[in-house]
PDB file of N, CA and C in Angstrom:
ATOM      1  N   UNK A   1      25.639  82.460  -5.847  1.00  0.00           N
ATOM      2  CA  UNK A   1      24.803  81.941  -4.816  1.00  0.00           C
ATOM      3  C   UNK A   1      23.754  81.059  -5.461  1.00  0.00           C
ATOM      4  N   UNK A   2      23.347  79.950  -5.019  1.00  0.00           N
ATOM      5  CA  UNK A   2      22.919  78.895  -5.701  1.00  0.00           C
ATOM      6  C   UNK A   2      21.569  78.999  -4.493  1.00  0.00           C
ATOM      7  N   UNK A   3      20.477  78.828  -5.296  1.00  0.00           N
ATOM      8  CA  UNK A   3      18.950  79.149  -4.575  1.00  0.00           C
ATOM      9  C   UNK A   3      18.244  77.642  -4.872  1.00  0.00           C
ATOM     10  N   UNK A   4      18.036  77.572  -3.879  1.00  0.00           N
ATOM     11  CA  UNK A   4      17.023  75.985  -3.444  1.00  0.00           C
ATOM     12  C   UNK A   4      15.839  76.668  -3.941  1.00  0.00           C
ATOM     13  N   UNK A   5      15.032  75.874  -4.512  1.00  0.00           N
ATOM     14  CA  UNK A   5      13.573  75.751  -4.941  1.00  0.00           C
ATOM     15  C   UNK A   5      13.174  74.681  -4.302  1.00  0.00           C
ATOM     16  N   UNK A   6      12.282  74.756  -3.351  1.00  0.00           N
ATOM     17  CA  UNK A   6      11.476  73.651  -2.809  1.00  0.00           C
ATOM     18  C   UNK A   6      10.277  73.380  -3.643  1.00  0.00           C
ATOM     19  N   UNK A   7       9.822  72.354  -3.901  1.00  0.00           N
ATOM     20  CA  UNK A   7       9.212  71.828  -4.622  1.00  0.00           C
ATOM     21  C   UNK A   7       8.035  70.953  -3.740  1.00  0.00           C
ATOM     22  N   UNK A   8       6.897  70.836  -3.235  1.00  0.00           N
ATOM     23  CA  UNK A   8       6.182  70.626  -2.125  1.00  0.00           C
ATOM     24  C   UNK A   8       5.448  69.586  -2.841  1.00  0.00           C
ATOM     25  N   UNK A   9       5.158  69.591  -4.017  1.00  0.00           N
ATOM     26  CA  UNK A   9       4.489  68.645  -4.375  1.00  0.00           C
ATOM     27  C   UNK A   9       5.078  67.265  -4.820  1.00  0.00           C
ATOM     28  N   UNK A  10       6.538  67.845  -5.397  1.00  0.00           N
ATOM     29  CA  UNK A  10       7.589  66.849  -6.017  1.00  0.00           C
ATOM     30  C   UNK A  10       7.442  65.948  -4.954  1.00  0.00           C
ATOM     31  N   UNK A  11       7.607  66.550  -3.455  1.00  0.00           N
ATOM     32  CA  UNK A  11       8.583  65.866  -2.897  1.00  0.00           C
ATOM     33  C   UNK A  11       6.991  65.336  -2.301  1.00  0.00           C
ATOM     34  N   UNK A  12       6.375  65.471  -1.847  1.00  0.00           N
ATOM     35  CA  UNK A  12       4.955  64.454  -1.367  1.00  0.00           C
ATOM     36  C   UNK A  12       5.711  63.005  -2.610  1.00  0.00           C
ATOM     37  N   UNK A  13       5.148  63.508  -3.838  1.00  0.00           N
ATOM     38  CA  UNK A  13       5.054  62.959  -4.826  1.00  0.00           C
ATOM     39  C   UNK A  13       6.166  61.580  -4.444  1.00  0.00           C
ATOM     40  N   UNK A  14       7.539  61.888  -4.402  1.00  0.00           N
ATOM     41  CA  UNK A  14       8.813  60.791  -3.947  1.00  0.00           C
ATOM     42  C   UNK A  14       8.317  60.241  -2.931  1.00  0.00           C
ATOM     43  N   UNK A  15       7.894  61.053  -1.918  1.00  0.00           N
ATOM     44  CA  UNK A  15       7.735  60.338  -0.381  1.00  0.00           C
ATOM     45  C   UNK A  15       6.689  59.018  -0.633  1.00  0.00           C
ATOM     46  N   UNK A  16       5.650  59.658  -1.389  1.00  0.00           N
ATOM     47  CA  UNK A  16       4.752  58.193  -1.465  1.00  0.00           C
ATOM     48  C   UNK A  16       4.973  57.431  -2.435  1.00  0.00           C
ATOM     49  N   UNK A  17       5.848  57.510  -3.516  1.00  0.00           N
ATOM     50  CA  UNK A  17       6.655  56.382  -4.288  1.00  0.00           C
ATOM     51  C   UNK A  17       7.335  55.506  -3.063  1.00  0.00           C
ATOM     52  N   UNK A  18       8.655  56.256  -2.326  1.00  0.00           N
ATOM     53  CA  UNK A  18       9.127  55.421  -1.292  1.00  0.00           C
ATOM     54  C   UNK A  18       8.381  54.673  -0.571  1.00  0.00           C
ATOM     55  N   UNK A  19       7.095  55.150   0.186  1.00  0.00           N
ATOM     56  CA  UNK A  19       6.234  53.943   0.839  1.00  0.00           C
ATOM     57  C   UNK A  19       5.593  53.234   0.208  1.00  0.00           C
ATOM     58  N   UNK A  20       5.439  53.338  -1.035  1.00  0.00           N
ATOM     59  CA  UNK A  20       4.336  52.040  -2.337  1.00  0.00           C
ATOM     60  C   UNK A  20       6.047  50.926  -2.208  1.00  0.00           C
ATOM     61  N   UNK A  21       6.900  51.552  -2.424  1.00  0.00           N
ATOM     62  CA  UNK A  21       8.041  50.594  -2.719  1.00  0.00           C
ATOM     63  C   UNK A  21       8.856  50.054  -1.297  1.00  0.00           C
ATOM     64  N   UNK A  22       8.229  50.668  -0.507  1.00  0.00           N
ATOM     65  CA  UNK A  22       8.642  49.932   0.484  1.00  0.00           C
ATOM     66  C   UNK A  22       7.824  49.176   1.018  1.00  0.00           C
ATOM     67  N   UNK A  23       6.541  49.188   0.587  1.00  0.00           N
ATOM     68  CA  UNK A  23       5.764  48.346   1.437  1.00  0.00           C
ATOM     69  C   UNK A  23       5.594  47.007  -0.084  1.00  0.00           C
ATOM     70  N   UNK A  24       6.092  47.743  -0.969  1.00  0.00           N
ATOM     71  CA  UNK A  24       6.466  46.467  -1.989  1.00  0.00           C
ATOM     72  C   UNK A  24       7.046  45.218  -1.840  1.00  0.00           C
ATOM     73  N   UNK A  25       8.674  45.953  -1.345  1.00  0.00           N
ATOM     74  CA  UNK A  25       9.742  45.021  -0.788  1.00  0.00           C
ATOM     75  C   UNK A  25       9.045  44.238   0.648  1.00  0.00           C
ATOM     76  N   UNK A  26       8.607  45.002   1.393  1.00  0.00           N
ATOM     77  CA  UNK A  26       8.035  44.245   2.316  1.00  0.00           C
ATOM     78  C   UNK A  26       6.954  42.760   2.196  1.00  0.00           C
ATOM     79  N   UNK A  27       6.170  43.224   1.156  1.00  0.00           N
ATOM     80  CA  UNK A  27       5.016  41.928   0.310  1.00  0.00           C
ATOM     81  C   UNK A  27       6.108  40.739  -0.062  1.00  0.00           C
ATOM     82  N   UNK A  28       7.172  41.702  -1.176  1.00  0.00           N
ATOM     83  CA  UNK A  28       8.080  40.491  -1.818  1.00  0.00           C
ATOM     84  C   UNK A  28       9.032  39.546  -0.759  1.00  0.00           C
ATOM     85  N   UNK A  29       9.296  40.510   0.384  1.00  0.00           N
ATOM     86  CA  UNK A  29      10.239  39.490   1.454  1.00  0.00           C
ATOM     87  C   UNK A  29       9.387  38.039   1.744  1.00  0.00           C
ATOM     88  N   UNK A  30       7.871  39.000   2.082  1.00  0.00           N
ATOM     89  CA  UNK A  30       6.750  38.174   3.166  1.00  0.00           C
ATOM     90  C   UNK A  30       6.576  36.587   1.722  1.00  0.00           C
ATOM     91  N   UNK A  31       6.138  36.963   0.480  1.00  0.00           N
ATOM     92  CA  UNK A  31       5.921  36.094  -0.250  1.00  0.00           C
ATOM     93  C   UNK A  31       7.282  34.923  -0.318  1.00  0.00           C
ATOM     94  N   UNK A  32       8.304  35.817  -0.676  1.00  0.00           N
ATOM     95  CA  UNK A  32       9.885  34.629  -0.237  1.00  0.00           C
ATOM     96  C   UNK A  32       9.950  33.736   0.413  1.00  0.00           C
ATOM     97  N   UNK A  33       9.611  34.208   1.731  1.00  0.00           N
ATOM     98  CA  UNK A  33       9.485  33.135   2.767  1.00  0.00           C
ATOM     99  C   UNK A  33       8.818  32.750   2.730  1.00  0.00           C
ATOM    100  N   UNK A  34       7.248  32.737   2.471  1.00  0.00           N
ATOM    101  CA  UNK A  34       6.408  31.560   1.885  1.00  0.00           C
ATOM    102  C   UNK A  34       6.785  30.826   1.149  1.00  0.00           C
ATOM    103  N   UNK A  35       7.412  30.848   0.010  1.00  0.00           N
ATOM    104  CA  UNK A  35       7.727  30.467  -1.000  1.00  0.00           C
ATOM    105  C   UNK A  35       8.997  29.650  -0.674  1.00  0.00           C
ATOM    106  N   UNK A  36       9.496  30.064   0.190  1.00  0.00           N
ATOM    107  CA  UNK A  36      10.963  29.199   0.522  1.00  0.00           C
ATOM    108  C   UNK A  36      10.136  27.748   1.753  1.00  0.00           C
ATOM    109  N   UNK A  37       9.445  28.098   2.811  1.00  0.00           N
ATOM    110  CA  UNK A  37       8.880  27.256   3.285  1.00  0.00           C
ATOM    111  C   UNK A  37       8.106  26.588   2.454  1.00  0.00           C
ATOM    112  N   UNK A  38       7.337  26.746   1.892  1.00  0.00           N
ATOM    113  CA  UNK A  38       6.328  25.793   0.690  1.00  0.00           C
ATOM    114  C   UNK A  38       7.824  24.663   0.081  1.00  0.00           C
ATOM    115  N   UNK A  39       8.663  25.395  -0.771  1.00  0.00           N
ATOM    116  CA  UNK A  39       9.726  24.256  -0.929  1.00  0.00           C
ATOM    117  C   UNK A  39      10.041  23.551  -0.312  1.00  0.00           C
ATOM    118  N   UNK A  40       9.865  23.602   0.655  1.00  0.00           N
ATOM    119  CA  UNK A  40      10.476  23.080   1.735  1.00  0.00           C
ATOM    120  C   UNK A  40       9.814  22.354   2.165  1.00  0.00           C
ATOM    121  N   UNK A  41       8.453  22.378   2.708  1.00  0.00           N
ATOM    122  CA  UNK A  41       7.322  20.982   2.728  1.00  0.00           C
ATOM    123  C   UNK A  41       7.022  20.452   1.573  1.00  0.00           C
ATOM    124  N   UNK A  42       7.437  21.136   0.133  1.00  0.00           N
ATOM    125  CA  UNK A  42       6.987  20.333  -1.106  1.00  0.00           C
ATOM    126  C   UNK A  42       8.397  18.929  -0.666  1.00  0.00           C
ATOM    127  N   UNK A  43       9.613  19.480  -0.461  1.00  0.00           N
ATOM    128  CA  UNK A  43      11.107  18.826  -0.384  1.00  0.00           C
ATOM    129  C   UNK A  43      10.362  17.233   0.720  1.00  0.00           C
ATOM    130  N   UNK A  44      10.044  17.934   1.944  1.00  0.00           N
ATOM    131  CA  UNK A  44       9.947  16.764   3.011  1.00  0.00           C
ATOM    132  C   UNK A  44       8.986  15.726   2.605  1.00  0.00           C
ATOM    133  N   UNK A  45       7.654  16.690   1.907  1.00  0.00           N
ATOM    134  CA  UNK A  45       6.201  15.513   1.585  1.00  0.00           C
ATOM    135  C   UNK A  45       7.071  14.643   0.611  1.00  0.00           C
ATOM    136  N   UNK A  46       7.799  15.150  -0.703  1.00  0.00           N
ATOM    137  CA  UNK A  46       8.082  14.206  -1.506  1.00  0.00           C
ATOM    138  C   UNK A  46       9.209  12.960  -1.372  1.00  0.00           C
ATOM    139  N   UNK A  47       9.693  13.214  -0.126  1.00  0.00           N
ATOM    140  CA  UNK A  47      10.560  12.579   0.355  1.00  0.00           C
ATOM    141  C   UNK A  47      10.045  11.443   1.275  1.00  0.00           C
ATOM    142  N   UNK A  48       8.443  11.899   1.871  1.00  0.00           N
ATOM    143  CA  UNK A  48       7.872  11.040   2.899  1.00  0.00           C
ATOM    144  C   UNK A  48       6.968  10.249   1.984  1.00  0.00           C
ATOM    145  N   UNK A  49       6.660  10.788   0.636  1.00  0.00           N
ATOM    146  CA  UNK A  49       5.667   9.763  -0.628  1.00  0.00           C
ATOM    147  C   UNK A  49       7.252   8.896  -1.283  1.00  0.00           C
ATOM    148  N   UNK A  50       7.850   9.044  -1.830  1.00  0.00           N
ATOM    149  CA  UNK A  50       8.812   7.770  -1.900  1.00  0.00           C
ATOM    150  C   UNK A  50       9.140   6.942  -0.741  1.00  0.00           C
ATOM    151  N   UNK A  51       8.979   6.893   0.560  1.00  0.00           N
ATOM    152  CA  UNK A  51       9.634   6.449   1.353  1.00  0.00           C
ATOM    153  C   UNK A  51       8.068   5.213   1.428  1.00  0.00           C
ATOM    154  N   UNK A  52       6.868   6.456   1.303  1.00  0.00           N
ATOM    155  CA  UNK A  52       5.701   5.804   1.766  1.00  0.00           C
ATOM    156  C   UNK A  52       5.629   4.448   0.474  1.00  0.00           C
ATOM    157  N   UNK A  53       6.008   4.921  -0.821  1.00  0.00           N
ATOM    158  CA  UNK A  53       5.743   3.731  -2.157  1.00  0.00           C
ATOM    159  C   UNK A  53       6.717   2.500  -2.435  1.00  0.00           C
ATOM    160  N   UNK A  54       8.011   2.706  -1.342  1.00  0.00           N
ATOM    161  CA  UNK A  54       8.861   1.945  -1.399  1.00  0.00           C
ATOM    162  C   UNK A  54       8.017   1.574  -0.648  1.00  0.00           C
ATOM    163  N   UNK A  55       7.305   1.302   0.751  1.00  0.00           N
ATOM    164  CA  UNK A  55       7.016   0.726   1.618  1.00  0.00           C
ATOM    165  C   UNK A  55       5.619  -0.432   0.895  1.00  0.00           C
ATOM    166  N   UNK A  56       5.186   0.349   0.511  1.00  0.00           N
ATOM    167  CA  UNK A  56       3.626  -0.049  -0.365  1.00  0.00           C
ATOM    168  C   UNK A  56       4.585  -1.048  -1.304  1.00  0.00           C
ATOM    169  N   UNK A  57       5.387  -0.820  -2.128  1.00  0.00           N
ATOM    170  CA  UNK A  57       5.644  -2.428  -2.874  1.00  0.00           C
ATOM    171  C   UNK A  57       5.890  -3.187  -2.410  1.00  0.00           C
ATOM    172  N   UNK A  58       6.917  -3.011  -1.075  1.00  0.00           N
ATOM    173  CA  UNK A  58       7.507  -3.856  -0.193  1.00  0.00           C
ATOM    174  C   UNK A  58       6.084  -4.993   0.174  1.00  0.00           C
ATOM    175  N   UNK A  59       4.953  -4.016   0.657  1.00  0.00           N
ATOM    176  CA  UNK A  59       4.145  -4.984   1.410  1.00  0.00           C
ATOM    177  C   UNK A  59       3.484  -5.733   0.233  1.00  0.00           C
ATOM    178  N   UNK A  60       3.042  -5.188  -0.867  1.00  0.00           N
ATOM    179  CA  UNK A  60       2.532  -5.397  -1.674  1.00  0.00           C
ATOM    180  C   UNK A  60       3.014  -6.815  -2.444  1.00  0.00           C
ATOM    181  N   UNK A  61       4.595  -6.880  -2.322  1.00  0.00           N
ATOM    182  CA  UNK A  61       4.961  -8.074  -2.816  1.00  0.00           C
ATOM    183  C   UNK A  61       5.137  -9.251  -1.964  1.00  0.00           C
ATOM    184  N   UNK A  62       5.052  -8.790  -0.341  1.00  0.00           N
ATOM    185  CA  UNK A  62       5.029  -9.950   0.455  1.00  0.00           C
ATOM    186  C   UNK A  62       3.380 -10.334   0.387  1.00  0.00           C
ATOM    187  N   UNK A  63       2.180  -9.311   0.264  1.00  0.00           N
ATOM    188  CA  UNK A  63       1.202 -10.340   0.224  1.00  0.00           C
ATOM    189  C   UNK A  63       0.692 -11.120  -1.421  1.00  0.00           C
ATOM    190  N   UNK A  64       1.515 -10.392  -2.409  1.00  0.00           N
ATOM    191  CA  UNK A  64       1.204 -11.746  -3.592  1.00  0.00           C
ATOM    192  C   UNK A  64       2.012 -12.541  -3.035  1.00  0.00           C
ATOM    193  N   UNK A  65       2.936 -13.054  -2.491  1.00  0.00           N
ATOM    194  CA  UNK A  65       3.890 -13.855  -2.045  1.00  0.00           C
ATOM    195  C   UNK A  65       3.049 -14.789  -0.922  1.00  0.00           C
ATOM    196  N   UNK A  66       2.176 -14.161  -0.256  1.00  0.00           N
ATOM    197  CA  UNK A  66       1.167 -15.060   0.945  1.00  0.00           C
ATOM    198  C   UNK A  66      -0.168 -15.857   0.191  1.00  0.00           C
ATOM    199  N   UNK A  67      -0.375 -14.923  -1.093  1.00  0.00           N
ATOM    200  CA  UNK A  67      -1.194 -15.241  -1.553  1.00  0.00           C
ATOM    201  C   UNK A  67      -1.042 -16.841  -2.736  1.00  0.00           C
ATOM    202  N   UNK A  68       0.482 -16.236  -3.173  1.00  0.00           N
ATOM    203  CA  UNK A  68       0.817 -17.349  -4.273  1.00  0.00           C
ATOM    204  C   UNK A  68       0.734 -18.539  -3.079  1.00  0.00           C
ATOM    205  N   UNK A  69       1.321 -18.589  -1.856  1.00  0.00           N
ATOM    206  CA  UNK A  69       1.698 -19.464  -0.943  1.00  0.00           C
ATOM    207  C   UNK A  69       0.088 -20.368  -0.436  1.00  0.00           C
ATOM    208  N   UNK A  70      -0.829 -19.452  -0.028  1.00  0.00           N
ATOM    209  CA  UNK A  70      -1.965 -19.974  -0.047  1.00  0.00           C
ATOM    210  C   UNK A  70      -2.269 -20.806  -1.175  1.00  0.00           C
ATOM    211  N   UNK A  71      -2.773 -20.030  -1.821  1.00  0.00           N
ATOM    212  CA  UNK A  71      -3.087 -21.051  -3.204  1.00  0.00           C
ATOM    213  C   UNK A  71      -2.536 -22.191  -3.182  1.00  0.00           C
ATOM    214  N   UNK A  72      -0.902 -22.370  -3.473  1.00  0.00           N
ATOM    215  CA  UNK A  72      -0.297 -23.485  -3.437  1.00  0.00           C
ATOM    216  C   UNK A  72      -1.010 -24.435  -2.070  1.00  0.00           C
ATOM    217  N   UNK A  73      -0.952 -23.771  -1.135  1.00  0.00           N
ATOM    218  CA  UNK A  73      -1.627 -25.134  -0.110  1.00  0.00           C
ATOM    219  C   UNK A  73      -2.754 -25.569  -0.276  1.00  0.00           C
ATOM    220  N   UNK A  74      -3.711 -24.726  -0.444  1.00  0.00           N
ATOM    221  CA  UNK A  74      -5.270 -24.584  -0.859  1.00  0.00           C
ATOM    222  C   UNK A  74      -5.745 -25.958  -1.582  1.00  0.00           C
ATOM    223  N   UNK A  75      -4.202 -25.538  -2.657  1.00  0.00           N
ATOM    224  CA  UNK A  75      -4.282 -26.724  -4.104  1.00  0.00           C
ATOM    225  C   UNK A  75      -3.644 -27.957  -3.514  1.00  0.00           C
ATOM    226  N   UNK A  76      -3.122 -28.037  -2.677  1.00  0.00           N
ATOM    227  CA  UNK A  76      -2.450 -29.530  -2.023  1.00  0.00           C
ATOM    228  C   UNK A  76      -3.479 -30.016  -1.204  1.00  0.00           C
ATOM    229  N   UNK A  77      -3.834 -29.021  -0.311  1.00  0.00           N
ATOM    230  CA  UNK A  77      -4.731 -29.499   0.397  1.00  0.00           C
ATOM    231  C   UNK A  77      -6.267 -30.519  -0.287  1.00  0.00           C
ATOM    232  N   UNK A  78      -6.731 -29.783  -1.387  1.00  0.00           N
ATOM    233  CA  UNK A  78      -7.483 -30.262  -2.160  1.00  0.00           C
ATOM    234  C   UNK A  78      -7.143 -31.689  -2.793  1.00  0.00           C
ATOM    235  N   UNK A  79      -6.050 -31.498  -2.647  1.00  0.00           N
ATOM    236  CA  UNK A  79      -5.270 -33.290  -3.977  1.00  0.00           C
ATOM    237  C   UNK A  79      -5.676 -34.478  -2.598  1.00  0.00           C
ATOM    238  N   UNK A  80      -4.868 -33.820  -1.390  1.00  0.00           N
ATOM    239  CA  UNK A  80      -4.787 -34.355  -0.313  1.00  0.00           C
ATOM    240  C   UNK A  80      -6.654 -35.177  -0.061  1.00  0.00           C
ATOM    241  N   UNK A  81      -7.448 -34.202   0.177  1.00  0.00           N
ATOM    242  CA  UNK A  81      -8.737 -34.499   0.341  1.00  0.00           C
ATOM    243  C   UNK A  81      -9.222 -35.596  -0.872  1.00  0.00           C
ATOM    244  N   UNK A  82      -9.012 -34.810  -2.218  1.00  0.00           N
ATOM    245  CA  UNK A  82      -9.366 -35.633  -3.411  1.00  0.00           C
ATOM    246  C   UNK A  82      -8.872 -37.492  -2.881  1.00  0.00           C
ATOM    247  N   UNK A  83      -7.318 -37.385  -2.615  1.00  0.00           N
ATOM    248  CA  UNK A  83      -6.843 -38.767  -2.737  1.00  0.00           C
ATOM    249  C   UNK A  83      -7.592 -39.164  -1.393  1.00  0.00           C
ATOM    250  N   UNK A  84      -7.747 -39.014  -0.232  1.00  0.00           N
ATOM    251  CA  UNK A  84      -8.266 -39.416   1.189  1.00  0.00           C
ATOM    252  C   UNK A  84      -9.538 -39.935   0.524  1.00  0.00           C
ATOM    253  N   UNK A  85     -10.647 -39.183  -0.089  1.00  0.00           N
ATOM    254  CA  UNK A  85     -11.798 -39.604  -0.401  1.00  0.00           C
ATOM    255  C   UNK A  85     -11.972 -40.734  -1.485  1.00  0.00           C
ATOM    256  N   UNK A  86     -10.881 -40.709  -2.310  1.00  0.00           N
ATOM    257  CA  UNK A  86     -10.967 -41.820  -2.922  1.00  0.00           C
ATOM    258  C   UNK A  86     -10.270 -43.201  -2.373  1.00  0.00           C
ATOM    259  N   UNK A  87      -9.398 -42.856  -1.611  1.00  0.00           N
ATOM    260  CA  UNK A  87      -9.023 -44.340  -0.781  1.00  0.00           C
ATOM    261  C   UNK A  87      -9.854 -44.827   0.460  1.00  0.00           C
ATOM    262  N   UNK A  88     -10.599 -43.678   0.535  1.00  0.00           N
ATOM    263  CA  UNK A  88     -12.207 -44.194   1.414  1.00  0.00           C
ATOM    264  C   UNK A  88     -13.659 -45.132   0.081  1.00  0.00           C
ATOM    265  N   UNK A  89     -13.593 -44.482  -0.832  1.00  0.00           N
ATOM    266  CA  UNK A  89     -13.829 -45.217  -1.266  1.00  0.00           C
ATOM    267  C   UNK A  89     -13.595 -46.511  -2.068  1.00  0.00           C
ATOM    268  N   UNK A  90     -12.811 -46.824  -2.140  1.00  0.00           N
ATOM    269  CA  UNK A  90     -11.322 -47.736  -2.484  1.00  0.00           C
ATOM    270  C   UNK A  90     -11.910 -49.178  -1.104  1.00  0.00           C
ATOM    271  N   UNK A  91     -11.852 -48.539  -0.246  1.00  0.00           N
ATOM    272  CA  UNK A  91     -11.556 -49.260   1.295  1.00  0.00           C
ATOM    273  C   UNK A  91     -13.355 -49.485   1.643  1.00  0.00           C
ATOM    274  N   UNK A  92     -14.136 -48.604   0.918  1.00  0.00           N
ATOM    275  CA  UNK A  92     -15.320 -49.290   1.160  1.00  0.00           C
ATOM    276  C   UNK A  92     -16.118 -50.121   0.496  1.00  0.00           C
ATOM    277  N   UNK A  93     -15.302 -49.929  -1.125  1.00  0.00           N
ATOM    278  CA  UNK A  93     -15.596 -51.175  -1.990  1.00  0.00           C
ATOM    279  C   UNK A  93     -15.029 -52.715  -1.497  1.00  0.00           C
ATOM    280  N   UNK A  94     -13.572 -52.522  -1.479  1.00  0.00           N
ATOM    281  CA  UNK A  94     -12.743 -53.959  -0.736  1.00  0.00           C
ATOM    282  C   UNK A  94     -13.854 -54.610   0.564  1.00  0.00           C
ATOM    283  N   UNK A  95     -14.218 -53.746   1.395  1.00  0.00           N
ATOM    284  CA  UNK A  95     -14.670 -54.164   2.827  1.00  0.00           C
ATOM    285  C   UNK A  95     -16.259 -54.857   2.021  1.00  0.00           C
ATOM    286  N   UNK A  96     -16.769 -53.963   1.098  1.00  0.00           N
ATOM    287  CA  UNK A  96     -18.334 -54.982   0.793  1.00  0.00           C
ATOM    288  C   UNK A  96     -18.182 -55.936  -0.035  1.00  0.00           C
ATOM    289  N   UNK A  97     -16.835 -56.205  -1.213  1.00  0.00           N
ATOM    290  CA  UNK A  97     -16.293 -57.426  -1.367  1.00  0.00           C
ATOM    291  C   UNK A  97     -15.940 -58.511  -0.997  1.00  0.00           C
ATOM    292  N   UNK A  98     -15.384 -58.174   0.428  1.00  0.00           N
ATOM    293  CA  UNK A  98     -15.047 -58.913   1.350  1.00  0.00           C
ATOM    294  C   UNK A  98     -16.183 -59.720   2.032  1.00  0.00           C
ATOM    295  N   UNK A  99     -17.021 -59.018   2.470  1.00  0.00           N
ATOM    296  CA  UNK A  99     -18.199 -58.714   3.021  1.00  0.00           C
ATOM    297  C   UNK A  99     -19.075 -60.578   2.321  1.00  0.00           C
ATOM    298  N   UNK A 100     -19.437 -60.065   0.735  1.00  0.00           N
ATOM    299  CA  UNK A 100     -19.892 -60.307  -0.039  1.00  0.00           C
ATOM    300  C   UNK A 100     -19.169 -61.757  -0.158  1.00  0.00           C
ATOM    301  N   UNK A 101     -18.046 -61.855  -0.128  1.00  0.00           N
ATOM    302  CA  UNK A 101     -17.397 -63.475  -0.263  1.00  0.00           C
ATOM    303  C   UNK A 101     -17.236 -64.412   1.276  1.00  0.00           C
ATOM    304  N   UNK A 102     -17.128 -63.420   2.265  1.00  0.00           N
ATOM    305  CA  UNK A 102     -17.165 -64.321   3.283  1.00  0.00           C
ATOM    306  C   UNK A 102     -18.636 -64.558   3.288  1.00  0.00           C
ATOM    307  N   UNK A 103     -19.692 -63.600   2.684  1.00  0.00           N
ATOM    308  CA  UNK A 103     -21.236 -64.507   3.270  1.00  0.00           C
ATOM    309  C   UNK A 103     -21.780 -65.665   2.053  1.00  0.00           C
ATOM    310  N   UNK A 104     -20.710 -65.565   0.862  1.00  0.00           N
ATOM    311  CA  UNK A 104     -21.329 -66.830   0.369  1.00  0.00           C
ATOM    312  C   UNK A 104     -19.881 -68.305   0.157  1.00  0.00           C
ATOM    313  N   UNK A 105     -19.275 -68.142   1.528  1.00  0.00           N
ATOM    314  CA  UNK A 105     -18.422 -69.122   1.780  1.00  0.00           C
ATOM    315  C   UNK A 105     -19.573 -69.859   3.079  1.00  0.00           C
ATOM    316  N   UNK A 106     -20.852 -69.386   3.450  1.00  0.00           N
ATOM    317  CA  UNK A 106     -21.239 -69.367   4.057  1.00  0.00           C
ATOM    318  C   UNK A 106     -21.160 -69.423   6.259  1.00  0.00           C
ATOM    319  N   UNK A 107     -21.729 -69.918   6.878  1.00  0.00           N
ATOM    320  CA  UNK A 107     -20.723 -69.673   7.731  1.00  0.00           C
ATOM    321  C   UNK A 107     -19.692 -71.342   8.446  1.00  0.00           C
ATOM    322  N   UNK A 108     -18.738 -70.588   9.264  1.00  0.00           N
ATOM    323  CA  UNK A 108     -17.736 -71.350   9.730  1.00  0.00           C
ATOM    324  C   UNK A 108     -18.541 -72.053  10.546  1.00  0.00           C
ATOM    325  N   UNK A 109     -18.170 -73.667  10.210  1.00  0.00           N
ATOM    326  CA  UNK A 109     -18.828 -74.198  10.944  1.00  0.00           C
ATOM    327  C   UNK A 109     -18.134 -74.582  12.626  1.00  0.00           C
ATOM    328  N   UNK A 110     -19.124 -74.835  13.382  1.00  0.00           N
ATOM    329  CA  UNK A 110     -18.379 -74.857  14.836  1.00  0.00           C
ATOM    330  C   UNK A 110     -17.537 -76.301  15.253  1.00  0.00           C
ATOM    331  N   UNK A 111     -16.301 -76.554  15.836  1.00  0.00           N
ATOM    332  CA  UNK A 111     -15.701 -77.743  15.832  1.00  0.00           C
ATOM    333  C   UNK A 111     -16.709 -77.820  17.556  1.00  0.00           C
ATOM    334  N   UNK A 112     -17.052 -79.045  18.207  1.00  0.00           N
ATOM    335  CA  UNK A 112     -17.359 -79.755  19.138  1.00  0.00           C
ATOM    336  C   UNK A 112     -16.548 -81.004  19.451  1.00  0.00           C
TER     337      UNK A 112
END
C-alpha cells in the first residue's frame, strides 16, 4: 500500500511558481506584440522616408533646373539691355552729329 504524503507547503510553493510563470508568459506574449507592431511601423515609416527622399531629389533637381534656367535668362536678358543701351547711345551720338552738320551747312535757303 503506497501512502500519499501531502506536502502543504511544497505545493503553495509550485502553485505560486505557476502564477509568477504564468503571468510571465503573459508579459512576454503582451511585449511580442508590441514588438511585432513596432516592426511593423518601423517597416511602413521606412518605406514612407524613401518614398518621401525620392520625392525631395525629384523636386530638388527640377528647381536647380529652374534655377540654372533663370540665370541663363537673367544673363540674356542683361546682354539684351547692355546691347539696347548701347545702340541708344550709338543713335544719340549719330542724331547730335547729324544735328551738328546740318546747323553748320547752315540753313536751306527758301526758293520764291
Amino acid at each position: 500500500m503506497s501512502h500519499q504524503v501531502a506536502f502543504p507547503a511544497a505545493s503553495l510553493g509550485i502553485e505560486d511558481l505557476c502564477l509568477k510563470r504564468d503571468e510571465l508568459n503573459k508579459q512576454i506574449r503582451l511585449e511580442e506584440e508590441e514588438k511585432t507592431k513596432l516592426q511593423n511601423d518601423i517597416r511602413i515609416l521606412t518605406e514612407r522616408l524613401a518614398r518621401i527622399n525620392e520625392s525631395l531629389a525629384r523636386k530638388m533637381a527640377s528647381r536647380n533646373e529652374f534655377d540654372k534656367t533663370i540665370a541663363e535668362t537673367e544673363a540674356a536678358y542683361m546682354k539684351i539691355l547692355e546691347s539696347s543701351q548701347t545702340l541708344l547711345n550709338v543713335l544719340r551720338k549719330e542724331a547730335g552729329n547729324l544735328s551738328k552738320a546740318a546747323e553748320s551747312k547752315g540753313p536751306v535757303p527758301k526758293e520764291s
